[in-house]
Protein backbone atom coordinates (compact mmCIF):
# COMPACT_ATOMS: atom_id res chain seq x y z
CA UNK A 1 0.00 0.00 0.00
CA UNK A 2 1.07 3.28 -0.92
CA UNK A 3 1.75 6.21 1.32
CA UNK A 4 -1.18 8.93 0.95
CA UNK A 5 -0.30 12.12 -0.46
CA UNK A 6 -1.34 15.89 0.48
CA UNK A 7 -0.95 18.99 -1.43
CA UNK A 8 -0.36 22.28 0.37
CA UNK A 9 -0.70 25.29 -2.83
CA UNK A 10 -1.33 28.44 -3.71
CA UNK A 11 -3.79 29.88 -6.51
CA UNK A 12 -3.54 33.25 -8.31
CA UNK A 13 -6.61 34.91 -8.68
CA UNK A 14 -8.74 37.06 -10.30
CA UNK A 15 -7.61 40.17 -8.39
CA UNK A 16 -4.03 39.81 -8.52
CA UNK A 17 -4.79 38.19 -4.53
CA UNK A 18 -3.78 34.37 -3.35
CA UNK A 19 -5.28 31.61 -1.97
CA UNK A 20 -3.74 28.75 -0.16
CA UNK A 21 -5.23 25.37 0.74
CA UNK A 22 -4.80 21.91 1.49
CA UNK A 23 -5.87 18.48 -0.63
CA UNK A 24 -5.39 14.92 -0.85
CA UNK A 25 -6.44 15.50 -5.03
CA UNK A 26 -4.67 18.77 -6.48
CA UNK A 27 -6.49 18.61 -9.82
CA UNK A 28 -10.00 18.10 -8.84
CA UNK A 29 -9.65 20.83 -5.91
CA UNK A 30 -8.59 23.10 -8.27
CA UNK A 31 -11.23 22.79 -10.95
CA UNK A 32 -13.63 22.78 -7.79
CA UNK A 33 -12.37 25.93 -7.50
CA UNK A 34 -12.54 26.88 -11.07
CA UNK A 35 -16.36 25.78 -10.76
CA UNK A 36 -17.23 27.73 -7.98
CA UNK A 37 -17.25 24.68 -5.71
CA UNK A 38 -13.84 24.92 -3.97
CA UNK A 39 -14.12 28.16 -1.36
CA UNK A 40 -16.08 31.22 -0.67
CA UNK A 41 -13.23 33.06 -1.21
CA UNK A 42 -12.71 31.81 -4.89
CA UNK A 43 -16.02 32.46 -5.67
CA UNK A 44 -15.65 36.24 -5.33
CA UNK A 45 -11.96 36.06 -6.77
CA UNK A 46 -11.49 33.32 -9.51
CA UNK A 47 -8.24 31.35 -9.79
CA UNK A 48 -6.43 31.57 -12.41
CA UNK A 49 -3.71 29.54 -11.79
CA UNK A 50 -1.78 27.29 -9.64
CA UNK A 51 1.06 29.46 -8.54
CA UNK A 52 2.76 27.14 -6.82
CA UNK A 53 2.41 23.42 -4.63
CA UNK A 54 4.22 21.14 -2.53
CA UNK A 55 3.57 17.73 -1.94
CA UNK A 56 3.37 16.35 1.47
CA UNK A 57 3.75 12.62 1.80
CA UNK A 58 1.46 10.49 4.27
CA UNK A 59 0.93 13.78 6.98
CA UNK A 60 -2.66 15.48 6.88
CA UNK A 61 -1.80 17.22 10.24
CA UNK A 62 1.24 18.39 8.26
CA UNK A 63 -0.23 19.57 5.24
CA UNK A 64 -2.83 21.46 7.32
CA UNK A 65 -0.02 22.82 9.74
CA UNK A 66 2.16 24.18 6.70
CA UNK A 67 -1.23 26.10 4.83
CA UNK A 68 -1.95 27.83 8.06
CA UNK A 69 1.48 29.40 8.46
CA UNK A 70 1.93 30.14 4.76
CA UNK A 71 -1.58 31.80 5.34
CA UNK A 72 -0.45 34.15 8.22
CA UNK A 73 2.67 35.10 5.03
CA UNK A 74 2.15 38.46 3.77
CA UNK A 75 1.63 38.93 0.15
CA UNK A 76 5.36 39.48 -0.30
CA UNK A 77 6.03 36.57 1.60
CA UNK A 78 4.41 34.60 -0.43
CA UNK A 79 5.79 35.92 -3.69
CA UNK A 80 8.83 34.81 -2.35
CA UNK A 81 7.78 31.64 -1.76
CA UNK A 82 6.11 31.01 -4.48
CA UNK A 83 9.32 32.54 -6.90
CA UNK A 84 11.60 30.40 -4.28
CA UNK A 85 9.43 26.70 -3.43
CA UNK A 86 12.31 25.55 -1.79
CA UNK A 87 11.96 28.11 1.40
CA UNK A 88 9.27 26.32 2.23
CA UNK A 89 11.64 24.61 4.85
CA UNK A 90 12.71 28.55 6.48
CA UNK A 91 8.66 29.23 6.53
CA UNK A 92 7.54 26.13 8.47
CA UNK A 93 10.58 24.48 9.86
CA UNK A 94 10.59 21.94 8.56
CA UNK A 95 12.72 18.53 7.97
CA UNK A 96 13.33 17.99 4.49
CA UNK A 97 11.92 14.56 4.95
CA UNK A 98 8.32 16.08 5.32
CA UNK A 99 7.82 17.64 2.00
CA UNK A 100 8.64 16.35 -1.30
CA UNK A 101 9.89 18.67 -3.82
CA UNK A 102 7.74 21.34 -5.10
CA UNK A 103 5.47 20.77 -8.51
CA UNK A 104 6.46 23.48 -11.03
């Protein structure tokens, strides 16, 4: 049996804005999104992209842990982050066995 995956991203939207979350299924929480199914907030403000993910291998506690604090980034913050996926460690602390590589 394989080890469950989570994804921890960020979308662009509609007004230049971003919006993280947490799934076990990237693709269809995004097009929920896209539909108007995935959040209040992207309702008002569509996505229009994925700016950036990580994958988090076999943690849901972690997953949900790492979108709060990238939440709490400012926007800046999360430029940065999303320009440098790798700081992910520096923003949560992180061991580099916890989250995979990030998904360009």
């Amino acid at each position: 049996m394989s080890e469950k995956s989570y994804w921890v991203y960020i979308l662009r939207c509609s007004n230049q804005s971003y919006y993280t979350g947490y799934t076990d299924n990237l693709k269809k929480r995004f097009q929920d999104h896209l539909d108007g199914k995935g959040s209040k907030y992207t309702r008002s403000f569509k996505p229009i992209s994925i700016a950036q993910s990580w994958e988090i291998k076999g943690d849901k506690a972690r997953a949900m842990q790492i979108e709060r604090r990238i939440k709490k980034l400012s926007k800046n913050q999360k430029e940065h982050l999303i320009l440098n996926p790798d700081s992910l460690m520096d923003v949560t602390l992180l061991s580099t066995n916890s989250v995979d590589k990030p998904v360009e």
